[in-house]
Protein backbone atom coordinates (compact mmCIF):
# COMPACT_ATOMS: atom_id res chain seq x y z
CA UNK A 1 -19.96 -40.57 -75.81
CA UNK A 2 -19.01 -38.52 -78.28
CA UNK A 3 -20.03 -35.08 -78.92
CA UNK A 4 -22.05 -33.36 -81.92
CA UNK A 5 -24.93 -31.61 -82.79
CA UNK A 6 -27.26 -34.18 -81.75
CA UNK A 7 -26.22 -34.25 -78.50
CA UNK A 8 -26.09 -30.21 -77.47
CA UNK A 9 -28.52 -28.71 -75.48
CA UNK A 10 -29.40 -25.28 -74.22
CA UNK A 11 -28.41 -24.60 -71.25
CA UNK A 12 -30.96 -24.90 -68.04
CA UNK A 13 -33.64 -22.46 -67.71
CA UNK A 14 -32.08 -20.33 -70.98
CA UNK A 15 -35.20 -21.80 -73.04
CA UNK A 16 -38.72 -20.65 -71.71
CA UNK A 17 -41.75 -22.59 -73.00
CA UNK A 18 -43.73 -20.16 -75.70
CA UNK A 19 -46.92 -18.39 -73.80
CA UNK A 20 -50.51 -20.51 -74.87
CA UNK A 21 -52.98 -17.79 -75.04
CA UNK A 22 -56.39 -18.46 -75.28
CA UNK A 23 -56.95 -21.14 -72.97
CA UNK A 24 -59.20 -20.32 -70.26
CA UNK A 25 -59.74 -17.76 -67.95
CA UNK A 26 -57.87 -19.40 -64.81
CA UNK A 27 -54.66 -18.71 -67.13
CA UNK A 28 -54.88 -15.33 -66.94
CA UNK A 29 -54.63 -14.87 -70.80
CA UNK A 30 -58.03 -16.47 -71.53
CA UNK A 31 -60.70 -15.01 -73.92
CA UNK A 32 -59.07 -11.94 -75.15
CA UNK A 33 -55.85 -13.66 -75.02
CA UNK A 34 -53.92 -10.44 -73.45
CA UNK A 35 -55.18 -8.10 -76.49
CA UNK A 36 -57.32 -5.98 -74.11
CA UNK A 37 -61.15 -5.45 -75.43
CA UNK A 38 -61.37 -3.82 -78.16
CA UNK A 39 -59.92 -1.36 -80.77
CA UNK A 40 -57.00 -2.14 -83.49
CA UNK A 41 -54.48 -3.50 -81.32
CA UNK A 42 -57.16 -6.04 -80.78
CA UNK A 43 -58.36 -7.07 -84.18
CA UNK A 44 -56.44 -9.68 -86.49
CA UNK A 45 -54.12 -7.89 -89.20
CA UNK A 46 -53.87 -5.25 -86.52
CA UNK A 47 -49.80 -2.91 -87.03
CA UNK A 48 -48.45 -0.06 -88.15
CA UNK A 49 -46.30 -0.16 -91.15
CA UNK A 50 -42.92 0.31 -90.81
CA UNK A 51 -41.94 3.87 -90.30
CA UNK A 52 -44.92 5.40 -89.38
CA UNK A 53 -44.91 7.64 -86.26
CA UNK A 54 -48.62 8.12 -85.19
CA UNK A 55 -49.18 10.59 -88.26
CA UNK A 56 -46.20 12.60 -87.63
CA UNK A 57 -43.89 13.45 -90.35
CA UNK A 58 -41.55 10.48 -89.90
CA UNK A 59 -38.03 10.59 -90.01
CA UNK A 60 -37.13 9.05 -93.74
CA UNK A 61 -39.13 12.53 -94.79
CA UNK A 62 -38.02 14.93 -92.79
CA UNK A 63 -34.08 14.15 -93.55
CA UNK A 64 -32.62 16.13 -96.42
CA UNK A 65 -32.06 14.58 -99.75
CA UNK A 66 -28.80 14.87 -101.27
CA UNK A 67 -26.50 13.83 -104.27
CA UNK A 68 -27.33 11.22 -106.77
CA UNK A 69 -26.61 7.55 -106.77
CA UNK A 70 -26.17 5.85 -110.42
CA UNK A 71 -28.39 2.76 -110.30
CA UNK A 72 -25.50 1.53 -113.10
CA UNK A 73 -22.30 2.10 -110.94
CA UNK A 74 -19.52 0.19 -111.69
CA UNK A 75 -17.65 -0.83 -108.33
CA UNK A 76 -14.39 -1.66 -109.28
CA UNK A 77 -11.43 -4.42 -107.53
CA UNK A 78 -9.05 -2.37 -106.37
CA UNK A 79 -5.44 -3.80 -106.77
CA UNK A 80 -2.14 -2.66 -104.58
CA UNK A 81 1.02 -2.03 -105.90
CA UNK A 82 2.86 -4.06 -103.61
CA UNK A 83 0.60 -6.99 -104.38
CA UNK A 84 1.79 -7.72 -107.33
CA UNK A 85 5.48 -9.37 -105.82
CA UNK A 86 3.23 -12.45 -105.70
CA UNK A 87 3.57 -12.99 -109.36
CA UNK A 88 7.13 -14.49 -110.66
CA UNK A 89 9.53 -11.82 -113.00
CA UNK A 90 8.17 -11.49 -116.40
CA UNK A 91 4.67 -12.94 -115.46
CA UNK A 92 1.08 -11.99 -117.25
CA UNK A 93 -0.90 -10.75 -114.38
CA UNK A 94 -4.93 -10.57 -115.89
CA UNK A 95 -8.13 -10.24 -114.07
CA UNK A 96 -7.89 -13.75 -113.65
CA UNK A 97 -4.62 -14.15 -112.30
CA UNK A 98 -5.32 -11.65 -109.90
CA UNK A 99 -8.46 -13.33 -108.52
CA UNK A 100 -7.04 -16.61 -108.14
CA UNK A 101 -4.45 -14.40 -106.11
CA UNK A 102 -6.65 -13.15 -103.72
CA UNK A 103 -5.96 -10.09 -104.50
CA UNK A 104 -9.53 -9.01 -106.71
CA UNK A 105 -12.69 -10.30 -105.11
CA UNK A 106 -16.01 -9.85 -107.35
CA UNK A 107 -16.68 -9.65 -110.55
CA UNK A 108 -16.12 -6.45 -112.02
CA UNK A 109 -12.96 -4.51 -113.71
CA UNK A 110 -9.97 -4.14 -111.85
CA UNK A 111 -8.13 -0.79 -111.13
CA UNK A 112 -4.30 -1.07 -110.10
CA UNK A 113 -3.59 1.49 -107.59
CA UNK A 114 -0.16 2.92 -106.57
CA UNK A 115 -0.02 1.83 -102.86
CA UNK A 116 3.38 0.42 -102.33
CA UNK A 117 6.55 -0.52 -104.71
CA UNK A 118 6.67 -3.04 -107.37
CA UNK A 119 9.90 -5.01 -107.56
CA UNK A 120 9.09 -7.42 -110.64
CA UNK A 121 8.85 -7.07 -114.08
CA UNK A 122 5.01 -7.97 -114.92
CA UNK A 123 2.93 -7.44 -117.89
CA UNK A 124 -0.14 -6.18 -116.22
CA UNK A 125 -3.58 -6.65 -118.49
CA UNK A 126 -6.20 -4.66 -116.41
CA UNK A 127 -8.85 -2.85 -117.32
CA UNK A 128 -8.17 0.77 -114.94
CA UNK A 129 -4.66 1.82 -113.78
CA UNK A 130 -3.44 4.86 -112.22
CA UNK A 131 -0.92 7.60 -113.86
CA UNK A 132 1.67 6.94 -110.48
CA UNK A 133 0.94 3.06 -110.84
CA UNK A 134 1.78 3.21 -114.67
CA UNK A 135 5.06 4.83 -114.02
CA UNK A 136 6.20 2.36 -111.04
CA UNK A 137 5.44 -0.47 -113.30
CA UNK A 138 7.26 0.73 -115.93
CA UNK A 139 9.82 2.08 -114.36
CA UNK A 140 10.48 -1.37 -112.68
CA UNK A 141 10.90 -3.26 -116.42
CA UNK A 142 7.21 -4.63 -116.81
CA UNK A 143 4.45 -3.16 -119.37
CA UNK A 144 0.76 -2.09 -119.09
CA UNK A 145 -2.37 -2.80 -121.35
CA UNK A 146 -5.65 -1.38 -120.07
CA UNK A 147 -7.97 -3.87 -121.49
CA UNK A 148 -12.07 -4.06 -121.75
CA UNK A 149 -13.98 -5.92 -119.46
């Protein structure tokens, strides 16, 4: 017999049978099915929201509030150096070529960074670059555009 999903089971006694309230009193959750008598906890719709804390100041409120956070930040890919010895000598590395690369993930700009040495001559097309990144680039024989995205 082969084996698949089909034919996997839990493992015995891992797996409880769910608790049937309600159903008499000889099950010892009968009538008030293990809600007690009566307040909120026993009423339908009974809960607290999330968060609250009996009426004290809850925790969300009494932290300080800092900084500001741009609801239209821009996260950019962030490219190595050193990455870039994928491409062949003389190669047109783009946004494009660098996802297919692995090397970009998402869909934003890319920024080339200067971890590492480049060995190549590319023509990079990116839309960020770093001062230290331009130089190793060009230093190594290849050329830089900084693009829009």
């Amino acid at each position: 017999m082969a084996i698949d999903l089909k034919s996997l089971k839990p493992a015995n006694g891992s797996v409880r049978d769910c608790k049937r309230v309600g159903r008499g009193i000889g099950s010892g959750d009968g009538k008030t099915s293990g809600r007690g008598q009566k307040g909120a906890g026993s009423r339908s719709g009974a809960g607290v929201k999330p968060g609250f804390e009996g009426g004290q100041m809850p925790l969300q409120r009494r932290l300080p509030k800092r900084g500001f956070h741009s609801p239209n930040r821009v996260e950019s890919a962030v490219v190595s150096l050193d990455g870039l010895d994928l491409f062949e000598n003389g190669a047109v590395v783009d946004r494009e070529a660098l996802r297919k690369a692995g090397l970009a993930k998402g869909r934003g700009p890319v920024k080339v960074l200067a971890n590492g040495e480049v060995t190549k001559a590319v023509t990079l097309k990116v839309q960020a670059i770093s001062a230290k990144a331009r130089e190793k680039v060009l230093a190594a024989g290849g050329s830089v555009e900084v693009v829009p995205l």
